[in-house]
Protein backbone atom coordinates (compact mmCIF):
# COMPACT_ATOMS: atom_id res chain seq x y z
CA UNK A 1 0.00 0.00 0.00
CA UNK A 2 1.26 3.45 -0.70
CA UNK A 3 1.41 6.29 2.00
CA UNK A 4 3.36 9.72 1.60
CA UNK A 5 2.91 11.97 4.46
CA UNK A 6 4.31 15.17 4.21
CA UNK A 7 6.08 17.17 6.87
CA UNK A 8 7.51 20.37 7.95
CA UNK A 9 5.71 22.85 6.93
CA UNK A 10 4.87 26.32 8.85
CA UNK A 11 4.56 30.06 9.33
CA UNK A 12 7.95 32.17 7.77
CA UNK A 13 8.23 35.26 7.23
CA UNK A 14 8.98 36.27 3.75
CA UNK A 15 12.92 35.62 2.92
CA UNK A 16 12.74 32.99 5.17
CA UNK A 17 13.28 29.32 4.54
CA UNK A 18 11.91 25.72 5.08
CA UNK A 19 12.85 21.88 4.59
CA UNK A 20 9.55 19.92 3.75
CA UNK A 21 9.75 16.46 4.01
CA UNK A 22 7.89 13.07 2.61
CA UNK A 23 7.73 10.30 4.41
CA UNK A 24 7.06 7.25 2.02
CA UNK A 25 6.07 3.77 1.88
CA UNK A 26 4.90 1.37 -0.35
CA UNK A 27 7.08 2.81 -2.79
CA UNK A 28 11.49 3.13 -3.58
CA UNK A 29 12.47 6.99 -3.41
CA UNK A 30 15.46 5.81 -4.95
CA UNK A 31 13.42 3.98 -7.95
CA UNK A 32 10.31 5.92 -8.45
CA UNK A 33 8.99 8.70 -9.94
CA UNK A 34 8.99 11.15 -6.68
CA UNK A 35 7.70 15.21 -7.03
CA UNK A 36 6.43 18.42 -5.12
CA UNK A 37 3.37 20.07 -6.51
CA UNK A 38 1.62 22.57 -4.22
CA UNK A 39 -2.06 23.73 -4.31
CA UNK A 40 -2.08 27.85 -3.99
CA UNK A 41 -5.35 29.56 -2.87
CA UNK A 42 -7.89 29.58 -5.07
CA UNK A 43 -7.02 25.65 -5.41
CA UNK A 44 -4.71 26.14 -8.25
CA UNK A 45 -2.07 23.10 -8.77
CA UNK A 46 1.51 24.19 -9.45
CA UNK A 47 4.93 21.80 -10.18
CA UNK A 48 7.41 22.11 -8.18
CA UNK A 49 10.33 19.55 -8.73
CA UNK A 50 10.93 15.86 -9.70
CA UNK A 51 13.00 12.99 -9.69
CA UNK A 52 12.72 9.27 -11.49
CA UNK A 53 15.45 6.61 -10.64
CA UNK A 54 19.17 6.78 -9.59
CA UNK A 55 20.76 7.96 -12.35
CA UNK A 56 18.07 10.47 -13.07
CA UNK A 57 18.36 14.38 -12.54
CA UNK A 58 16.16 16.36 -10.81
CA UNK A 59 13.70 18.39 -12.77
CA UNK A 60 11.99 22.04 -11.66
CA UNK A 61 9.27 23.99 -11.99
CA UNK A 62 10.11 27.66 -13.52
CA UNK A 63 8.91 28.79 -9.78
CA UNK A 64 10.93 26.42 -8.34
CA UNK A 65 14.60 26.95 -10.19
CA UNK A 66 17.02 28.72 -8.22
CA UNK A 67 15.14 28.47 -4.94
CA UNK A 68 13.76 24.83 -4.33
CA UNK A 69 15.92 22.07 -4.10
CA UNK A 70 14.56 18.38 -3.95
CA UNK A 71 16.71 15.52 -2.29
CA UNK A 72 16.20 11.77 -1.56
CA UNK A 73 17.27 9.98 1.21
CA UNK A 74 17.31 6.06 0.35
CA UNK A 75 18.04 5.64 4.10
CA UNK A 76 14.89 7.26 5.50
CA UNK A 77 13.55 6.26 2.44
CA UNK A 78 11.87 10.15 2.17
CA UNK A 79 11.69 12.93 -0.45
CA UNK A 80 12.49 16.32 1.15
CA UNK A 81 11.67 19.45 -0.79
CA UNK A 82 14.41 22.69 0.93
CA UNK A 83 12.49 25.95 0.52
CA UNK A 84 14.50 29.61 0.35
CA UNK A 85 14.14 32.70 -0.39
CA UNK A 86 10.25 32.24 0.12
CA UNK A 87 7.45 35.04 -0.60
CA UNK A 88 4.13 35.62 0.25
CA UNK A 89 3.26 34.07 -3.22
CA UNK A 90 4.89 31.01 -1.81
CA UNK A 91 1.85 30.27 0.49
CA UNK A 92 -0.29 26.91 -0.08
CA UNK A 93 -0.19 23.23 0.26
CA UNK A 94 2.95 21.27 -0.42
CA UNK A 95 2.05 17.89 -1.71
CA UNK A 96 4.50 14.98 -2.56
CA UNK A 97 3.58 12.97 -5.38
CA UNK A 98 4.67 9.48 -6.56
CA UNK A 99 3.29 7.45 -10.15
CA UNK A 100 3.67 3.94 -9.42
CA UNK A 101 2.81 1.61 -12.49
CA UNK A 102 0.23 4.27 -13.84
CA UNK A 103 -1.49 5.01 -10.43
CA UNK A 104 -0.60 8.73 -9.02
CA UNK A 105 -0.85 8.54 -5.29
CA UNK A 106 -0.91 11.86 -2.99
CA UNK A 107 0.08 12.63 0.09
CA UNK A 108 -2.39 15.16 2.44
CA UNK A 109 -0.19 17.65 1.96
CA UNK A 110 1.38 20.29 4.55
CA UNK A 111 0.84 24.20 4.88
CA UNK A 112 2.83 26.54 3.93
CA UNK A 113 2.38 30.19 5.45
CA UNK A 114 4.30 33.49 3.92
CA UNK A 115 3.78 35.98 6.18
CA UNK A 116 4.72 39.00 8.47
């Protein structure tokens, strides 16, 4: 059975960062197709990063380049998601993502707050 649960998120003011983490099971961070989307107000669905396999780079939203970095840890067996340099237009719900033989499976997500 697949499970992500995400973790980490929070209230930061703007220039601030935050590491987001995945929890996953049921599934291989190091062998699957892990991602970050996140879900801004007014329940728009934005790409954030990816990563398929081993030997596969790590692919980025045009919001994300520059400021988001995505890592695996094979140990832990998690996807993490570092957020810097973070804006008000940052705020929403940071889901991790995994496709596993077709299926898409989602975690709940965690918040994300921007703010003075």
């Amino acid at each position: 059975q697949v499970q992500l649960v995400e973790s980490g998120g929070g209230l930061v003011q703007p220039g601030g960062s935050l590491r987001l983490s995945c929890q996953a099971s049921g599934v291989d961070v190091r062998r699957d197709a892990m991602g970050w989307h996140r879900r801004l107000p007014g329940n728009k669905l934005q790409y954030l990063a990816s990563v398929f396999g081993p030997d596969s780079s790590t692919n980025y939203g045009d919001v994300a380049k520059g400021r988001f970095t995505l890592s695996t840890d094979s140990a832990k067996n998690t996807v993490d998601l570092q957020l810097s340099a973070l804006t008000p237009q940052d705020t929403g719900v940071y889901l991790c993502k995994t496709v596993l033989r077709g299926e898409q499976y989602w975690g709940q997500g965690t918040q994300v707050t921007v703010s003075t």
